[in-house]
C-alpha atoms as a PDB file:
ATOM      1  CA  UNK A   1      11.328 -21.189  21.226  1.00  0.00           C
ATOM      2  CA  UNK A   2      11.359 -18.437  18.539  1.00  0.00           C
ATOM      3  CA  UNK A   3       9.743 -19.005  14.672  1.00  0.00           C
ATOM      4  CA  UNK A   4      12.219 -20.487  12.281  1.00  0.00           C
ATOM      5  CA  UNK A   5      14.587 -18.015  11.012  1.00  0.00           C
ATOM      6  CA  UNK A   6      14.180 -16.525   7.252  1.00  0.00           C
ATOM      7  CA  UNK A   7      16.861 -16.777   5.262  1.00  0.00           C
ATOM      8  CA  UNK A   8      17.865 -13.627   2.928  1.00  0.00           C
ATOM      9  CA  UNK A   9      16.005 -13.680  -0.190  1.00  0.00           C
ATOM     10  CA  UNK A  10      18.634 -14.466  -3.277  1.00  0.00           C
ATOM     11  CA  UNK A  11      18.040 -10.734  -4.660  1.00  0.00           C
ATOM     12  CA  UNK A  12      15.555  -7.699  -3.736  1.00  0.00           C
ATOM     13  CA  UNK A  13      14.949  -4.118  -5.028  1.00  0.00           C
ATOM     14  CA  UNK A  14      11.991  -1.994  -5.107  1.00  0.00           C
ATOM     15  CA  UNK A  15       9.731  -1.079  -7.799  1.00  0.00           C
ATOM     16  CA  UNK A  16      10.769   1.608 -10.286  1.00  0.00           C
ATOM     17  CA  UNK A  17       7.422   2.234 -12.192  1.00  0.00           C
ATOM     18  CA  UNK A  18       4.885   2.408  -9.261  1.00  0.00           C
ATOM     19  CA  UNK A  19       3.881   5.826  -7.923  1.00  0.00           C
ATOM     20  CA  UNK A  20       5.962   5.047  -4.664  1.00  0.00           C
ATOM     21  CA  UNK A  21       8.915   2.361  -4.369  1.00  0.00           C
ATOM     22  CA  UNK A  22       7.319  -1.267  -3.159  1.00  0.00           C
ATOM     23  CA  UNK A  23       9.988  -3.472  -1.857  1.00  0.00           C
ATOM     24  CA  UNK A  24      10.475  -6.777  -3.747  1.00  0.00           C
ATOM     25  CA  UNK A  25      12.365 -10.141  -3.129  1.00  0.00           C
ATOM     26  CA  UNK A  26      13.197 -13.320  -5.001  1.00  0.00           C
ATOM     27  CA  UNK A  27      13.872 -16.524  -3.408  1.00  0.00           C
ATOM     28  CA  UNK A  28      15.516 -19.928  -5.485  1.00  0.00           C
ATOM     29  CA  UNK A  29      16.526 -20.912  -8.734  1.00  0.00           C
ATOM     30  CA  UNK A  30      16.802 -18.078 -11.177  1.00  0.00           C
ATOM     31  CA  UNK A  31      14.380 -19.939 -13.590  1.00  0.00           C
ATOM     32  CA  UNK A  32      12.389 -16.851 -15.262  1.00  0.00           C
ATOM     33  CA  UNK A  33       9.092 -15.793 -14.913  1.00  0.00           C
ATOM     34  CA  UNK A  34       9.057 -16.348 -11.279  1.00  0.00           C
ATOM     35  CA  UNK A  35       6.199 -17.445  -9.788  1.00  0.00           C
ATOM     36  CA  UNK A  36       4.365 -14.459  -8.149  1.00  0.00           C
ATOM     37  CA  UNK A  37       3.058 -14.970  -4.848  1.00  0.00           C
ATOM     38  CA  UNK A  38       0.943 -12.514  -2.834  1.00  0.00           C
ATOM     39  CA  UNK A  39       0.604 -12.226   0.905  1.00  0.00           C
ATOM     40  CA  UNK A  40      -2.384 -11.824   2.869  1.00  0.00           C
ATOM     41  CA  UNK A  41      -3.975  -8.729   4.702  1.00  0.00           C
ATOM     42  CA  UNK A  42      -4.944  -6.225   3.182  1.00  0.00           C
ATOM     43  CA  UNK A  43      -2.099  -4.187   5.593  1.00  0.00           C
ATOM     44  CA  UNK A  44       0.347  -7.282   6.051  1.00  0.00           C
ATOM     45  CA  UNK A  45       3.752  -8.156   4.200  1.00  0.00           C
ATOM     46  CA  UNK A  46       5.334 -11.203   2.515  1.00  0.00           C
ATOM     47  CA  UNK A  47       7.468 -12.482   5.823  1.00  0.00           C
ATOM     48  CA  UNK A  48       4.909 -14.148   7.684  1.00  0.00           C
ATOM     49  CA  UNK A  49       4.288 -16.601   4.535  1.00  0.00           C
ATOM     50  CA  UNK A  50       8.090 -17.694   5.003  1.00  0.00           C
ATOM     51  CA  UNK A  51       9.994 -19.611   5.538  1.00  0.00           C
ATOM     52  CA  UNK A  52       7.088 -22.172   5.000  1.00  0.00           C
ATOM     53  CA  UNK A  53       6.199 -20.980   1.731  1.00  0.00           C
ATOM     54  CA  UNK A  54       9.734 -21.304   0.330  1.00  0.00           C
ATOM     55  CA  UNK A  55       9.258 -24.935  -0.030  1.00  0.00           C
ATOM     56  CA  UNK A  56       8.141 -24.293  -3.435  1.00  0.00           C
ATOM     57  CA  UNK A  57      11.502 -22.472  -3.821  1.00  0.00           C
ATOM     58  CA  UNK A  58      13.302 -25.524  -4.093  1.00  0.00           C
ATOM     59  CA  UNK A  59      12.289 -25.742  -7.737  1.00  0.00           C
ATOM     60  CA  UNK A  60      10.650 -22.931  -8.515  1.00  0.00           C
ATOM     61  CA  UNK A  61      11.985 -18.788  -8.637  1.00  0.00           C
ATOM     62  CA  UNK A  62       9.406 -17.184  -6.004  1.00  0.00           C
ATOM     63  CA  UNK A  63       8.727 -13.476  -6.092  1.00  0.00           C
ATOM     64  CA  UNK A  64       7.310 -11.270  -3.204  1.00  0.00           C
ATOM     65  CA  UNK A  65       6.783  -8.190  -2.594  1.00  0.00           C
ATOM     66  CA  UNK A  66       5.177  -6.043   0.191  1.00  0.00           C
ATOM     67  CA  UNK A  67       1.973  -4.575  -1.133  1.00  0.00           C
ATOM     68  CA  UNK A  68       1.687  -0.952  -0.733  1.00  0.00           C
ATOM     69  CA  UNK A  69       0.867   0.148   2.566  1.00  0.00           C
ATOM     70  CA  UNK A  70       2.054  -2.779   4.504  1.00  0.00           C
ATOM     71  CA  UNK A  71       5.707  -4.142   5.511  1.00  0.00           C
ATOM     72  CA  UNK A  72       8.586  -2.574   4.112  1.00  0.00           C
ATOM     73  CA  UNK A  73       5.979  -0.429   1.800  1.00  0.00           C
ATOM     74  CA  UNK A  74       4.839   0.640   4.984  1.00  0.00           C
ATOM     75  CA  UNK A  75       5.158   4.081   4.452  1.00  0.00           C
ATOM     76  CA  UNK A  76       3.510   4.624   1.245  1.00  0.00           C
ATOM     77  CA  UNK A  77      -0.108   4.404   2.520  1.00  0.00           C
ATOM     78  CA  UNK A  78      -1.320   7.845   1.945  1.00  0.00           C
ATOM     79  CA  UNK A  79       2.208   9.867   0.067  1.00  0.00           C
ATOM     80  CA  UNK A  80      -0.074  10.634  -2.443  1.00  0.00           C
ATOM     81  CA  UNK A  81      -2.981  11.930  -0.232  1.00  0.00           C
ATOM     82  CA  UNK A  82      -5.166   9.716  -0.939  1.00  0.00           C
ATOM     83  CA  UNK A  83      -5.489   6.212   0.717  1.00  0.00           C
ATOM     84  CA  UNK A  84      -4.717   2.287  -0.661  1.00  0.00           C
ATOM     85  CA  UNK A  85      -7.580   0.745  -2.621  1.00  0.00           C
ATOM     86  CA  UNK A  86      -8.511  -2.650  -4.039  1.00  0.00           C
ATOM     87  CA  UNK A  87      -7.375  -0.544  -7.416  1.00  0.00           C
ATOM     88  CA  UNK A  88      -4.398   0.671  -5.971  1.00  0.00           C
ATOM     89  CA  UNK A  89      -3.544  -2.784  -4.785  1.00  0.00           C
ATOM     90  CA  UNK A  90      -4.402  -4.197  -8.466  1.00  0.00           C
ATOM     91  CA  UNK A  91      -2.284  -1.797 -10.518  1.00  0.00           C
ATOM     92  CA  UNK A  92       1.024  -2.146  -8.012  1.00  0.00           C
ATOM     93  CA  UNK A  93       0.511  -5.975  -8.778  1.00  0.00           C
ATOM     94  CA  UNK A  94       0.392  -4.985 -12.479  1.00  0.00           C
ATOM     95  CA  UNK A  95       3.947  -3.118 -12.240  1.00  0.00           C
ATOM     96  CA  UNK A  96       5.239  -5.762 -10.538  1.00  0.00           C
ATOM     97  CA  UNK A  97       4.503  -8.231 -12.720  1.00  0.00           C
ATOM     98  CA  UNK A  98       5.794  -5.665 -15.867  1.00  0.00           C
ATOM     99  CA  UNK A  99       8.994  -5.132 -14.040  1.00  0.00           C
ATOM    100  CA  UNK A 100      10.281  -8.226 -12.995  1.00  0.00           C
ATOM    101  CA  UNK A 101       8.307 -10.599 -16.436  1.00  0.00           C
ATOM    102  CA  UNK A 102       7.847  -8.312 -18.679  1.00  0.00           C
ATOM    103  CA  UNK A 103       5.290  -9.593 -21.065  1.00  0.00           C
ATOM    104  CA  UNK A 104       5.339 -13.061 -19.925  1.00  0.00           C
ATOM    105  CA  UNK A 105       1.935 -13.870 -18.423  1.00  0.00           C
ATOM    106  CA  UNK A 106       2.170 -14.575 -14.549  1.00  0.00           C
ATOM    107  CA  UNK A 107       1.557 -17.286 -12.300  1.00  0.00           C
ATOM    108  CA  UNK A 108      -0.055 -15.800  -9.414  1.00  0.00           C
ATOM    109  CA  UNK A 109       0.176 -17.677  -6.529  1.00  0.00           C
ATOM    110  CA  UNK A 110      -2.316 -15.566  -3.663  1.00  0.00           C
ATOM    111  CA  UNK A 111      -2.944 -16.574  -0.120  1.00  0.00           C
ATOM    112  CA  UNK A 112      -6.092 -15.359   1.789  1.00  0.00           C
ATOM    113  CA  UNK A 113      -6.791 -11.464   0.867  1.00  0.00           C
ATOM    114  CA  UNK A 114      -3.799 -12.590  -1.787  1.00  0.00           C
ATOM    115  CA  UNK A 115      -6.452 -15.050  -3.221  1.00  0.00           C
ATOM    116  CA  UNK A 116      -8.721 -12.464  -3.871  1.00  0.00           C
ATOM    117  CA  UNK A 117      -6.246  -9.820  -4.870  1.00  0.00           C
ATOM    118  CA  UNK A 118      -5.558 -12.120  -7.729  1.00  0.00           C
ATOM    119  CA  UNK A 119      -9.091 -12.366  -8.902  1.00  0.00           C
ATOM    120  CA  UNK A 120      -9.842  -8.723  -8.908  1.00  0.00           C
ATOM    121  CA  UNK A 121      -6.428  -8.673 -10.913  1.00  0.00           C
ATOM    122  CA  UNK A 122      -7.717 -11.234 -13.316  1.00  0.00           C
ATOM    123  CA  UNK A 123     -10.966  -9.416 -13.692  1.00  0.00           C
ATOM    124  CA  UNK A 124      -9.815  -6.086 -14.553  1.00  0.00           C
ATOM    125  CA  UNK A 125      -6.681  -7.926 -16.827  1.00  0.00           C
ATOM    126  CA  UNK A 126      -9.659  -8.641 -19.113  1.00  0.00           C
ATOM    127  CA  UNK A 127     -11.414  -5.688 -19.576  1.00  0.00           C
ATOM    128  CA  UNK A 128     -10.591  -5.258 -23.163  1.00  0.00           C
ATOM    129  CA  UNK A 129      -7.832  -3.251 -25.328  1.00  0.00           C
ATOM    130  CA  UNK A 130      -7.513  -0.416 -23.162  1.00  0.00           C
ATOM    131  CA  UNK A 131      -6.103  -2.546 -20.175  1.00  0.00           C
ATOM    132  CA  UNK A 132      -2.147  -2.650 -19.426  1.00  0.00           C
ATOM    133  CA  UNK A 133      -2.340  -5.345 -17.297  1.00  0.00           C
ATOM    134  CA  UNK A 134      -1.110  -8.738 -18.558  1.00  0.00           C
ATOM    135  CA  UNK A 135      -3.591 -11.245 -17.827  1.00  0.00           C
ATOM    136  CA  UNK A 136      -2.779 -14.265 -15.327  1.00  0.00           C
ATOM    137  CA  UNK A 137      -1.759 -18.015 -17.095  1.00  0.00           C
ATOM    138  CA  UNK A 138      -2.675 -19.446 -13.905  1.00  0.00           C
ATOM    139  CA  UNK A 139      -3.929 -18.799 -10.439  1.00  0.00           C
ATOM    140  CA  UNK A 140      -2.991 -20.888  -6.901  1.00  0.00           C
ATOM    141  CA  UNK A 141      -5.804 -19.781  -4.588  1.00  0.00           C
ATOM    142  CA  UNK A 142      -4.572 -20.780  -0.964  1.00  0.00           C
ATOM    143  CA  UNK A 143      -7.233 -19.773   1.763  1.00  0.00           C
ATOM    144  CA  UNK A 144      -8.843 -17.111  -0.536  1.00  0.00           C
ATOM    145  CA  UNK A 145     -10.517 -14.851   1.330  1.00  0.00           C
ATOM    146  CA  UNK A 146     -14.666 -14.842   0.303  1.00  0.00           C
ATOM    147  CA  UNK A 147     -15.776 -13.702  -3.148  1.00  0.00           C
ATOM    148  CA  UNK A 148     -18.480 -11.624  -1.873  1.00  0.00           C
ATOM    149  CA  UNK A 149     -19.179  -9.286   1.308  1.00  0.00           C
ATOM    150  CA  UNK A 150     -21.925 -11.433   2.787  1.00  0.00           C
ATOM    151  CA  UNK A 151     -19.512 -14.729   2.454  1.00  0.00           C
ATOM    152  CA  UNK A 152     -17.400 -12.223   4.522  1.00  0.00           C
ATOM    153  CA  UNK A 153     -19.502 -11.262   7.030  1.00  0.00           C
ATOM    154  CA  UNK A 154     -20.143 -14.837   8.055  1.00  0.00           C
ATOM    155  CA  UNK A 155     -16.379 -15.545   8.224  1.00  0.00           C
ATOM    156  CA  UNK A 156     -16.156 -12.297  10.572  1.00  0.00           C
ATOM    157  CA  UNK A 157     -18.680 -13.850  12.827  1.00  0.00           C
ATOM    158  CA  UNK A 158     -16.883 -17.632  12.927  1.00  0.00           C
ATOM    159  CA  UNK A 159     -13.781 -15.634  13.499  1.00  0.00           C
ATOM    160  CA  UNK A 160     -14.678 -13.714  16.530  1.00  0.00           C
ATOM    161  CA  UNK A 161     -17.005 -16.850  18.127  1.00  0.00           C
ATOM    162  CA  UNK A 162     -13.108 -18.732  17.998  1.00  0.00           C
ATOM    163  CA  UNK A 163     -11.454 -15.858  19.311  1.00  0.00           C
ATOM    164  CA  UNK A 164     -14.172 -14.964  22.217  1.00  0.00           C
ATOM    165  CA  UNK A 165     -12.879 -18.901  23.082  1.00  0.00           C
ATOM    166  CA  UNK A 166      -9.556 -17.661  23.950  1.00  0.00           C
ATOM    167  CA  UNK A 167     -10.405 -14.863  26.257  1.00  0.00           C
ATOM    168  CA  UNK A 168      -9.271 -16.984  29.291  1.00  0.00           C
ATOM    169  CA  UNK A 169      -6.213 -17.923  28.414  1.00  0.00           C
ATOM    170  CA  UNK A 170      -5.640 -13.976  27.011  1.00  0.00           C
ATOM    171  CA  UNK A 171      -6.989 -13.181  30.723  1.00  0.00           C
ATOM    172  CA  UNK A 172      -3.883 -15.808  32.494  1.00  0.00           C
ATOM    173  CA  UNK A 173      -1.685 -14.248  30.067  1.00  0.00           C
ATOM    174  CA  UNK A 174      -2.280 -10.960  31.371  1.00  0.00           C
ATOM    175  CA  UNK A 175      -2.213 -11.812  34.793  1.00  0.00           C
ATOM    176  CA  UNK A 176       1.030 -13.671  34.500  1.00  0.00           C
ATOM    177  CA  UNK A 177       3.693 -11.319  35.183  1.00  0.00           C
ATOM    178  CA  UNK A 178       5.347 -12.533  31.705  1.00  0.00           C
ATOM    179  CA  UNK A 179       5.716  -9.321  30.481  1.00  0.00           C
ATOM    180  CA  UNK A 180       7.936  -7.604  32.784  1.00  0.00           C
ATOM    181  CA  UNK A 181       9.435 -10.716  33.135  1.00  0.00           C
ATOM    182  CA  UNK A 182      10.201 -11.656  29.276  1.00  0.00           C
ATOM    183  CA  UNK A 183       9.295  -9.497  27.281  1.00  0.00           C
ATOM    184  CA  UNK A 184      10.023 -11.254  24.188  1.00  0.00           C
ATOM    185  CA  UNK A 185       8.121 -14.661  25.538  1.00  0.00           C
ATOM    186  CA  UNK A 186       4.901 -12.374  25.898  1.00  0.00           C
ATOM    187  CA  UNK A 187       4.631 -10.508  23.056  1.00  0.00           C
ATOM    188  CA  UNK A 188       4.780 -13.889  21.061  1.00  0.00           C
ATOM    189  CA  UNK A 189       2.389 -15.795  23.384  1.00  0.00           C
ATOM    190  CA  UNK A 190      -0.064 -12.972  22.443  1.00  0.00           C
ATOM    191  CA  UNK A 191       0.512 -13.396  18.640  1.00  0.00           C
ATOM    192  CA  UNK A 192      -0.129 -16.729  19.198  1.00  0.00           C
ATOM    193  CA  UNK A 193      -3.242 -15.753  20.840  1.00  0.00           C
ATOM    194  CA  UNK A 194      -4.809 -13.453  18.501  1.00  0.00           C
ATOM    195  CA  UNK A 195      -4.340 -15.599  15.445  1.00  0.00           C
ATOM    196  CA  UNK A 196      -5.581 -18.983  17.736  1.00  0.00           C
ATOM    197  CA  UNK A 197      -9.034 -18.834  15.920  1.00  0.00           C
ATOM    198  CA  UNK A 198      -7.473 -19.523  12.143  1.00  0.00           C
ATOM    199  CA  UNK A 199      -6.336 -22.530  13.241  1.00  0.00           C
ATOM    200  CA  UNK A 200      -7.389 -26.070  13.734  1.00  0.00           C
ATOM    201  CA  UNK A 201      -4.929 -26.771  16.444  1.00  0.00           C
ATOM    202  CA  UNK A 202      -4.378 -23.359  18.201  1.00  0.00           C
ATOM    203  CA  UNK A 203      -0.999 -24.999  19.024  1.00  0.00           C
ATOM    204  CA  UNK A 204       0.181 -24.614  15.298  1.00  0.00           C
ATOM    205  CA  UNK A 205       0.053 -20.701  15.687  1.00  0.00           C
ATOM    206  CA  UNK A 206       3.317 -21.451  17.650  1.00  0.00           C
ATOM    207  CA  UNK A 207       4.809 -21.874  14.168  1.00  0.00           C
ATOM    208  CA  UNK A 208       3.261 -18.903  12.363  1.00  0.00           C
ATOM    209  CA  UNK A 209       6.092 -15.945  11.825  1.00  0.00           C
ATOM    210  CA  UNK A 210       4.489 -13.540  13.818  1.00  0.00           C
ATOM    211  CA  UNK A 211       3.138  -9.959  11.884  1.00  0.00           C
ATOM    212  CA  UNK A 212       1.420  -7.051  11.974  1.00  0.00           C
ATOM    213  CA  UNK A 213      -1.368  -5.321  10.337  1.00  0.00           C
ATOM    214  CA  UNK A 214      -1.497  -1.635   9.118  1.00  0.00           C
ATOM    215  CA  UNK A 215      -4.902  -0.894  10.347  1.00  0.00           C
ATOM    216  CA  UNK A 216      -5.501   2.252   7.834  1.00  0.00           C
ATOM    217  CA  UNK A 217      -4.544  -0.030   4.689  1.00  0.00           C
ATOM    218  CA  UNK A 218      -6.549  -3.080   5.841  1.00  0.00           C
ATOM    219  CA  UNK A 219      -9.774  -0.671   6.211  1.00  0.00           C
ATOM    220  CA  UNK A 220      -9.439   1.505   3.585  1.00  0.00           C
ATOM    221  CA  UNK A 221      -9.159  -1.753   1.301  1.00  0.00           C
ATOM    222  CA  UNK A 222     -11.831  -3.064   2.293  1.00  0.00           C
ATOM    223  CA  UNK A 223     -13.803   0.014   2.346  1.00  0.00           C
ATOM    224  CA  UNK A 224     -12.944   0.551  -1.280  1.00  0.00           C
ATOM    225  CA  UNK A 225     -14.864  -2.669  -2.206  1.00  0.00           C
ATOM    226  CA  UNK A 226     -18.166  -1.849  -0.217  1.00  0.00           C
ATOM    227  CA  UNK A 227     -20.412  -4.063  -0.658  1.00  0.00           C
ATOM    228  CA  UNK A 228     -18.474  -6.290  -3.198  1.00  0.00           C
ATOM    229  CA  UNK A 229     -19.447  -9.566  -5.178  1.00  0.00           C
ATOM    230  CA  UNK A 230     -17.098 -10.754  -7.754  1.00  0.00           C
ATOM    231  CA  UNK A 231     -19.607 -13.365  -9.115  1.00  0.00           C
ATOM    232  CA  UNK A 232     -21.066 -11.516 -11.757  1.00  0.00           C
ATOM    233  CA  UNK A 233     -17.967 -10.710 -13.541  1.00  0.00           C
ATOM    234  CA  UNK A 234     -16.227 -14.246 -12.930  1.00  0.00           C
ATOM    235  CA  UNK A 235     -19.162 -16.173 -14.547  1.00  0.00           C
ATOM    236  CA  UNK A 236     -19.036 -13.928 -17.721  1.00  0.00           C
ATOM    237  CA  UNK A 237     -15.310 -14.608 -17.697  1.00  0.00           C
ATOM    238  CA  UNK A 238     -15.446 -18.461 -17.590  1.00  0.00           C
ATOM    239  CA  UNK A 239     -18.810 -18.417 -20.032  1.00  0.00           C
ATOM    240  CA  UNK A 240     -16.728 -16.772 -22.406  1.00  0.00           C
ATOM    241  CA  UNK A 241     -13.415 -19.053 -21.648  1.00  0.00           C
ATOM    242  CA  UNK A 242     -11.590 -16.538 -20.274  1.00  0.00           C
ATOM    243  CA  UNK A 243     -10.253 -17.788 -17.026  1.00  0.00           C
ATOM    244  CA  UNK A 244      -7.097 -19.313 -16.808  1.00  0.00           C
ATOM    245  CA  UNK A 245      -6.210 -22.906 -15.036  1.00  0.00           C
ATOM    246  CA  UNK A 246      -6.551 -22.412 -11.389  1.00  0.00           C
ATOM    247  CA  UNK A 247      -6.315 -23.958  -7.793  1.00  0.00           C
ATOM    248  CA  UNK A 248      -8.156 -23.610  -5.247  1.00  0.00           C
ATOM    249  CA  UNK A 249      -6.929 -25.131  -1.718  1.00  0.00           C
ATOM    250  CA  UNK A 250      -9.461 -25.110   1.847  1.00  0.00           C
ATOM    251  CA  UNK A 251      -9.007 -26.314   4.955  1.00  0.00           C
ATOM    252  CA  UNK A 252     -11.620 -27.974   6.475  1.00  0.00           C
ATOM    253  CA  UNK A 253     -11.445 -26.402   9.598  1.00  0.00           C
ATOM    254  CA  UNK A 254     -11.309 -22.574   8.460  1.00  0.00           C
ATOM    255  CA  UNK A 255     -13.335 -19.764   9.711  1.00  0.00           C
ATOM    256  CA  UNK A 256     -13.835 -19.005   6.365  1.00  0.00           C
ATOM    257  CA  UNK A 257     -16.956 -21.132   4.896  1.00  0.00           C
ATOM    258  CA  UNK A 258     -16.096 -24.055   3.087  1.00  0.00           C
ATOM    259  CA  UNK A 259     -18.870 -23.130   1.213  1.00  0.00           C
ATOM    260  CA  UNK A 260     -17.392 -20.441  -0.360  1.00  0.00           C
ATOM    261  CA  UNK A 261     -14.608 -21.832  -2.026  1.00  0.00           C
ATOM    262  CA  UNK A 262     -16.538 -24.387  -3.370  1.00  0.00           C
ATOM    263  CA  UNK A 263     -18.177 -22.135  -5.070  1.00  0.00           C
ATOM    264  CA  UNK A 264     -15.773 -20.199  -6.367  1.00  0.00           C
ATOM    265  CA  UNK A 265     -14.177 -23.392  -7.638  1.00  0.00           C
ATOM    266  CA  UNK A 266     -17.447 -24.355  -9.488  1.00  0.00           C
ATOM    267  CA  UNK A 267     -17.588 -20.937 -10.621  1.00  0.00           C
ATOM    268  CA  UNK A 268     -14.082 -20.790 -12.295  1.00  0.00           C
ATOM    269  CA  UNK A 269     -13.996 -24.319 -13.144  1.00  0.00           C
ATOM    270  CA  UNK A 270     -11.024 -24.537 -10.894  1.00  0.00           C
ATOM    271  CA  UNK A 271      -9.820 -27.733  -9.148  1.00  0.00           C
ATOM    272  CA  UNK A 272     -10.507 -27.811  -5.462  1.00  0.00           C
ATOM    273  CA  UNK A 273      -8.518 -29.454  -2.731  1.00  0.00           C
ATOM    274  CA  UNK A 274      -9.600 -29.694   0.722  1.00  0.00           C
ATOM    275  CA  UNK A 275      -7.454 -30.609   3.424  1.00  0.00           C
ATOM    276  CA  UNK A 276      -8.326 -32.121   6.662  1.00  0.00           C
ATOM    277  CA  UNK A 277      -7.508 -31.274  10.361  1.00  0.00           C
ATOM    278  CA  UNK A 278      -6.442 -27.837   8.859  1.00  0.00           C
ATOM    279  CA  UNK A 279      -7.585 -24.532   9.317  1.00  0.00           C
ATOM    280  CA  UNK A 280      -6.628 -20.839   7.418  1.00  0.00           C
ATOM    281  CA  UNK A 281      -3.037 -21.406   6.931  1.00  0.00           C
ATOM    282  CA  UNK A 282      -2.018 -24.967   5.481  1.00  0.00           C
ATOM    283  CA  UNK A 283       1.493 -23.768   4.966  1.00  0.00           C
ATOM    284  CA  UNK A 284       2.046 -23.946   9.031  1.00  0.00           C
ATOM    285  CA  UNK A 285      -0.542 -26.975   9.178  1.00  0.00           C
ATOM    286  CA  UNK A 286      -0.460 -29.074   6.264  1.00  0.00           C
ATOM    287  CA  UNK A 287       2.217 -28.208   4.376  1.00  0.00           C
ATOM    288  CA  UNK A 288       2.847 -31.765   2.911  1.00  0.00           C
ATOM    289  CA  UNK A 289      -0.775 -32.315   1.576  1.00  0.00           C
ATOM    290  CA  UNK A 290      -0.588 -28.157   0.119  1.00  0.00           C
ATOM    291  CA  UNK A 291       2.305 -28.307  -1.290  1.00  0.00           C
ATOM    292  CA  UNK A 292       2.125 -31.720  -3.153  1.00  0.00           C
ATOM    293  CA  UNK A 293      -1.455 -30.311  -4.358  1.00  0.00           C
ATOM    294  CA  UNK A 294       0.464 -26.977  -5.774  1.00  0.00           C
ATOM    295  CA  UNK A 295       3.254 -28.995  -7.444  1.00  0.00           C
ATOM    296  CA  UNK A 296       0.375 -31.427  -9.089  1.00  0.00           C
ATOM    297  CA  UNK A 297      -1.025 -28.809 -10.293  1.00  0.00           C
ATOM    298  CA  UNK A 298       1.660 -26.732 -11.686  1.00  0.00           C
ATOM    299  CA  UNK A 299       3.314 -29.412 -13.635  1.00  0.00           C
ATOM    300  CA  UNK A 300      -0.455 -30.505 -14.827  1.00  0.00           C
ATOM    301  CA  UNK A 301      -0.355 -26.543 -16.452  1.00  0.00           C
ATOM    302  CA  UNK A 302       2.731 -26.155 -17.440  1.00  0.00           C
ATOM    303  CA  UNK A 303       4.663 -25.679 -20.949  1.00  0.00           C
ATOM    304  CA  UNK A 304       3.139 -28.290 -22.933  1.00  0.00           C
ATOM    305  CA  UNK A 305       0.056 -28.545 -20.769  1.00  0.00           C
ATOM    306  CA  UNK A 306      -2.897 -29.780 -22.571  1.00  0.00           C
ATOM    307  CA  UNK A 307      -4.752 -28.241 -20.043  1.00  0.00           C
ATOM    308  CA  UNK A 308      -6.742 -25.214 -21.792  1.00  0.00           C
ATOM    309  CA  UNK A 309      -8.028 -22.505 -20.758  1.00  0.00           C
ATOM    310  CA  UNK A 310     -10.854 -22.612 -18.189  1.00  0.00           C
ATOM    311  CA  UNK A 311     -10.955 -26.289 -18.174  1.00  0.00           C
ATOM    312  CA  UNK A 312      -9.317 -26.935 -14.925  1.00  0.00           C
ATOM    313  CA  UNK A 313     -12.128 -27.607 -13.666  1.00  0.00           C
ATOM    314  CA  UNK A 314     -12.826 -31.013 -11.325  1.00  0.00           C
ATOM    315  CA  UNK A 315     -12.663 -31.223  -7.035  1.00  0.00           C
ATOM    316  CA  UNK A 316      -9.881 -33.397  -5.683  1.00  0.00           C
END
């Protein structure tokens, strides 16, 4: 059985104001701002967060778009000779949120490298006067990816212990004869295969809209932030009051550290949610639990909030 189908978003365009044209979609109510939500990668595109994701559509205008160098902006990875960087990434997400809000501040909703996309963002929103970015009003952290290099390198080394796991059942694969036989069936038993290790239940992967990643963006991302640590410049931010209401949402079972989230969430005085018996993508696995957590939390923040700034602090 295939993934679910997507539906068509309810209206899409590309960007006008970025050096090269990033696609961009909108899905539910026409209820401006829309919420901005950021897919994963770096090198990936907004489809394989749907149609899960557009549970929060029911009540909420969504925005995506496919960050440069990945998906539909496919093509845009190096038209200016030089390659995508963590900068690049941060000032297409500042167009996009000029374009479509204009100076309303955005909701960023970011998933995995999306999580972290939205904290560089944050960061260099706040840099003073000479910034044009509008800063974020609040921030849904799903999965972020680590806040520093070496929290990194011990998710890389959970990751590929899972995945070594699967090499048998890559090897029957293989061996099968599925591919000449159904083509189709293979290529998304493989999928299934080499995401396997971000799940709790490999079985779930079944459910995951299958995607690729543009190897030159993803490393030339991540080669842009070297040897990065965001910690420094978060904890000035929330000593001086200056980080918004956020989320932060882990499951349990994820390659990446638990430990790292939790300390991101103590860092930004965010509220943190862990859910069990789930892994790196709680929209496939838990979507109940994540997205009853996101609503809480959005109409906690909302107009009217009492919530302030920075004091969204507390670990459900």
């Amino acid at each position: 059985m295939p993934p679910k189908p997507i539906p068509e978003p309810r209206v899409a365009g590309s960007t006008q104001t970025t050096a090269v044209p990033l696609a961009w979609m909108e899905y539910g109510p026409a209820l401006p701002p829309p919420l901005v939500v950021l897919h994963g990668g770096p090198g990936a595109d907004h489809r394989y967060l749907l149609p899960q994701m557009l549970r929060l559509a029911a009540q909420h205008d969504l925005l995506f778009y496919d960050q440069r160098g990945g998906g539909a902006s496919t093509g845009t990875a190096a038209s200016d000779g030089a390659p995508v960087t963590w900068r690049t990434q941060v000032d297409d997400l500042g167009a996009i949120v000029h374009e479509r809000l204009g100076d309303a501040r955005p909701t960023i909703i970011g998933y995995s490298w999306g999580g972290l996309l939205a904290l560089l963002y944050l960061i260099e929103s706040t840099r003073g006067s000479g910034t044009a970015l509008t800063p974020p009003d609040r921030l849904v952290l799903i999965a972020p990816a680590p806040t520093t290099r070496a929290e990194r390198a011990r998710f890389e080394a959970e990751f590929a212990r899972r995945q070594a796991a699967a090499a048998g059942p890559r090897a029957t694969l293989t061996e099968s004869g599925l591919r000449g036989r159904d083509p189709a069936a293979y290529a998304q038993r493989a999928f299934e295969l080499s995401v396997s290790g971000y799940f709790a239940d490999p079985a779930r992967a079944h459910d995951l809209t299958p995607f690729r990643i543009v190897g030159r963006t993803q490393s030339s991302v991540w080669t842009s932030l070297d040897a990065y640590d965001l910690y420094p410049a978060l904890e000035t931010l929330a000593a001086a009051g200056r980080v918004p209401p956020a989320l932060v949402v882990h499951g349990r079972q994820d390659p990446i550290p638990l430990a790292a989230s939790e300390r991101l969430a103590r860092t930004i005085g965010a509220t943190l949610v862990v859910l069990e018996d789930c892994g790196h993508v709680p929209y496939v696995e838990q979507p109940d639990a994540l997205f009853g957590a996101i609503e809480t939390f959005l109409a906690a923040t909302g107009a009217g909030s009492a919530t302030p700034v920075g004091a969204a602090g507390g670990t459900a």
